[in-house]
C-alpha atoms as a PDB file:
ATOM      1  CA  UNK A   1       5.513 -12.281  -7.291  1.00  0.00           C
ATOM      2  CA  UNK A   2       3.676  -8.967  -7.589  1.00  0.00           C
ATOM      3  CA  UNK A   3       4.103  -8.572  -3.982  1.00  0.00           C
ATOM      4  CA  UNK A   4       7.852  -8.807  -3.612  1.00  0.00           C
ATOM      5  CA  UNK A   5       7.692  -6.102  -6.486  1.00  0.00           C
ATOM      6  CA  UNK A   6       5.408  -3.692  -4.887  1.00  0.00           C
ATOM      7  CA  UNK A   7       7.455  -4.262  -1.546  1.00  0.00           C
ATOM      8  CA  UNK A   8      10.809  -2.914  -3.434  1.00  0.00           C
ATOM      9  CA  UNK A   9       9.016  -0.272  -5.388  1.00  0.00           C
ATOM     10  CA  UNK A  10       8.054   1.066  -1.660  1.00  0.00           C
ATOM     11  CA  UNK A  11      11.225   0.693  -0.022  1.00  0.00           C
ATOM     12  CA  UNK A  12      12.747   2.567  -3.177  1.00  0.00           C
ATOM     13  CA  UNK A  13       9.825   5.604  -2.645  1.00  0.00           C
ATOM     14  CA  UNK A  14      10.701   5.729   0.661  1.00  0.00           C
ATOM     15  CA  UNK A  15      11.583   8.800   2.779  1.00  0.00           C
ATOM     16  CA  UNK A  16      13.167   8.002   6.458  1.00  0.00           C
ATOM     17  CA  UNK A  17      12.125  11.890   7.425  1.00  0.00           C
ATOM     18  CA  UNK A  18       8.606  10.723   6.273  1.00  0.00           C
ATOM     19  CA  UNK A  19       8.921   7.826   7.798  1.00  0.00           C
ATOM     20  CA  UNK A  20      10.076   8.964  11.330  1.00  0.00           C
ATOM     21  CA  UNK A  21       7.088  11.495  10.982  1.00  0.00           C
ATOM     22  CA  UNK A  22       4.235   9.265  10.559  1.00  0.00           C
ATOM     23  CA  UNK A  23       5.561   6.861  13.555  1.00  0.00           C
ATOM     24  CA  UNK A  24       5.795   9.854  15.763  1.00  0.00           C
ATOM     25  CA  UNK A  25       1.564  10.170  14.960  1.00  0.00           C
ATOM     26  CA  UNK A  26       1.120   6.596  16.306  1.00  0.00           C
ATOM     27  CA  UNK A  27       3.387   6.226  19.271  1.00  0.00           C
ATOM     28  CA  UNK A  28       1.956   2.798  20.179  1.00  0.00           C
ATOM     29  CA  UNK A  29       2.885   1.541  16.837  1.00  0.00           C
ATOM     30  CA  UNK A  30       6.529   0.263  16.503  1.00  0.00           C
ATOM     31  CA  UNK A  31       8.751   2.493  13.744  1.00  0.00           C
ATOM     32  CA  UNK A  32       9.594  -0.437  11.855  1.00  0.00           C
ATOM     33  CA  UNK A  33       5.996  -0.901  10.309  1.00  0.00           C
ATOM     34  CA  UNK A  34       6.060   2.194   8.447  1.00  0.00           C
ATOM     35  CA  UNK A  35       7.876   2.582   5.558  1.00  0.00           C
ATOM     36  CA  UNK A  36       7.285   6.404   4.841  1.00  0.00           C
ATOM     37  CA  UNK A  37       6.181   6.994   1.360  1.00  0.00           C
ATOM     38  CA  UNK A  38       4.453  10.076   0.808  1.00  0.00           C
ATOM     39  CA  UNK A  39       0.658  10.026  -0.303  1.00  0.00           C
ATOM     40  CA  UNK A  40       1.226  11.034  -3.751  1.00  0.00           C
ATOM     41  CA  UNK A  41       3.539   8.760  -4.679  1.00  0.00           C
ATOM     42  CA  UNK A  42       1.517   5.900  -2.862  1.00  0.00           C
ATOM     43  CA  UNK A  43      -1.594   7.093  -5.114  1.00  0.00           C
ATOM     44  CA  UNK A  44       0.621   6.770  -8.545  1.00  0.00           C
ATOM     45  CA  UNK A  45       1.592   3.762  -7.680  1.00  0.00           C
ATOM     46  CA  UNK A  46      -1.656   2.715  -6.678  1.00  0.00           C
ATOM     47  CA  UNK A  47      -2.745   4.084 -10.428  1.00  0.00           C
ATOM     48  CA  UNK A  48       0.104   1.816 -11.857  1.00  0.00           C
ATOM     49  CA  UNK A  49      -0.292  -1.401 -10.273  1.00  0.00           C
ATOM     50  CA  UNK A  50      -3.998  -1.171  -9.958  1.00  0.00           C
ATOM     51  CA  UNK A  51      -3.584  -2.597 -13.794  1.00  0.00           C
ATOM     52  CA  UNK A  52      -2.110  -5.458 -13.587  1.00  0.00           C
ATOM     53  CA  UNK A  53      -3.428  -8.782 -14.004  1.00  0.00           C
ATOM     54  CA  UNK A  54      -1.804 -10.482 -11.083  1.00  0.00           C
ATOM     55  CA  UNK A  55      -3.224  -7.446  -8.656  1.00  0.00           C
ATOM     56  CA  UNK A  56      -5.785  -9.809  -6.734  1.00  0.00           C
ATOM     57  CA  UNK A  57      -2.737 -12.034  -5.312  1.00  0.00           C
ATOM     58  CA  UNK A  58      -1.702  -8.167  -3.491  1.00  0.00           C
ATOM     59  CA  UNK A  59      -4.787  -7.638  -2.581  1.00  0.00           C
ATOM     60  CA  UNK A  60      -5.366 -11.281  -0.718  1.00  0.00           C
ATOM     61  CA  UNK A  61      -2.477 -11.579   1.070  1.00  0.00           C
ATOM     62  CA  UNK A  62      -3.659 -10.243   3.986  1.00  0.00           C
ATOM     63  CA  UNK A  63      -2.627  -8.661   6.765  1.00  0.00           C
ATOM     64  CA  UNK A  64      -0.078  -6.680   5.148  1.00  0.00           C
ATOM     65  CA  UNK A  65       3.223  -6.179   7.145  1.00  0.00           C
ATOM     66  CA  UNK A  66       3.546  -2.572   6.909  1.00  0.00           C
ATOM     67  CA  UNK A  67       1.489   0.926   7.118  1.00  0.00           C
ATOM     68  CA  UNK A  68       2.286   1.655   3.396  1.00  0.00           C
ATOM     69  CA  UNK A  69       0.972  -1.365   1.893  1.00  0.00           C
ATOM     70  CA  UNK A  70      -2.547  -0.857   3.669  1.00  0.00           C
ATOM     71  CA  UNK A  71      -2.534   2.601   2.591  1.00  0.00           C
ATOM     72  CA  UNK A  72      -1.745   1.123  -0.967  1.00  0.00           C
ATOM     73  CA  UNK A  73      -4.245  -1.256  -0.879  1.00  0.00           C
ATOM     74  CA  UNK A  74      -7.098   1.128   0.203  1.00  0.00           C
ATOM     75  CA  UNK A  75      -5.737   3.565  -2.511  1.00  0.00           C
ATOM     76  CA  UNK A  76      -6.129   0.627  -5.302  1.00  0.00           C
ATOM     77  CA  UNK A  77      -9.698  -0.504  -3.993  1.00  0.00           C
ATOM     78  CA  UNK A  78     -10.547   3.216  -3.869  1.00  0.00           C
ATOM     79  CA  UNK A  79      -9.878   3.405  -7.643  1.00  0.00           C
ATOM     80  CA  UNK A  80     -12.131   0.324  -8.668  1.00  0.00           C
ATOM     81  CA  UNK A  81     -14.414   1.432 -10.809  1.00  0.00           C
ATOM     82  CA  UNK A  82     -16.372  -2.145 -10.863  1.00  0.00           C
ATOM     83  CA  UNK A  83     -18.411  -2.164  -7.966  1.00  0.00           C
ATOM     84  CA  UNK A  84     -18.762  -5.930  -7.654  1.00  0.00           C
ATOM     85  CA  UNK A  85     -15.104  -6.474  -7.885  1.00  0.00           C
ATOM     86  CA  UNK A  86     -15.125  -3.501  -5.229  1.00  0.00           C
ATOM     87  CA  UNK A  87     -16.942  -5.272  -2.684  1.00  0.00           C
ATOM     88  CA  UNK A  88     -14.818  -8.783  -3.671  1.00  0.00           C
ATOM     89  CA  UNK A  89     -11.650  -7.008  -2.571  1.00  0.00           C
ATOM     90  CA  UNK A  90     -12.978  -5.853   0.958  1.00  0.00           C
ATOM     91  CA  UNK A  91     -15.123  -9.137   1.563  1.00  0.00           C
END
């Protein structure tokens, strides 16, 4: 499932220091939903996956559990070139 794959790939990107960082931003927000991967490597990945086939199952299965994945999905809808399929991943 492309999900569980994108999950690991983030949890191997990840940087605790990062991660510790960005909760300290959001104070309301618990620690454990960030993940702390760094915007460039969220944006390559975003250029990776965004390829894929099977992408659209990522994209619906919504709410995503952590900071990161949002960030990754905004980064993969902000690459659509397609504007209809644009507006069908936001709708």
């Amino acid at each position: 499932m492309i999900t569980d794959e994108i999950r690991a790939e983030l949890y191997h990107l990840q940087d605790i220091q990062y991660r510790d960082f960005q909760s300290k931003l959001i104070p309301t927000v618990s620690p454990d939903y960030f993940i702390g991967v760094r915007t460039p490597e969220l944006r390559k990945l975003a250029k990776q996956i965004s390829r894929r086939d099977d992408i659209g199952d990522f994209l619906n299965e919504l709410p995503h559990p952590a900071f990161d994945e949002n960030q990754l999905h905004a980064f993969i809808i902000s690459g659509m070139k397609d504007y209809a399929a644009c507006l069908g991943a936001v709708e």
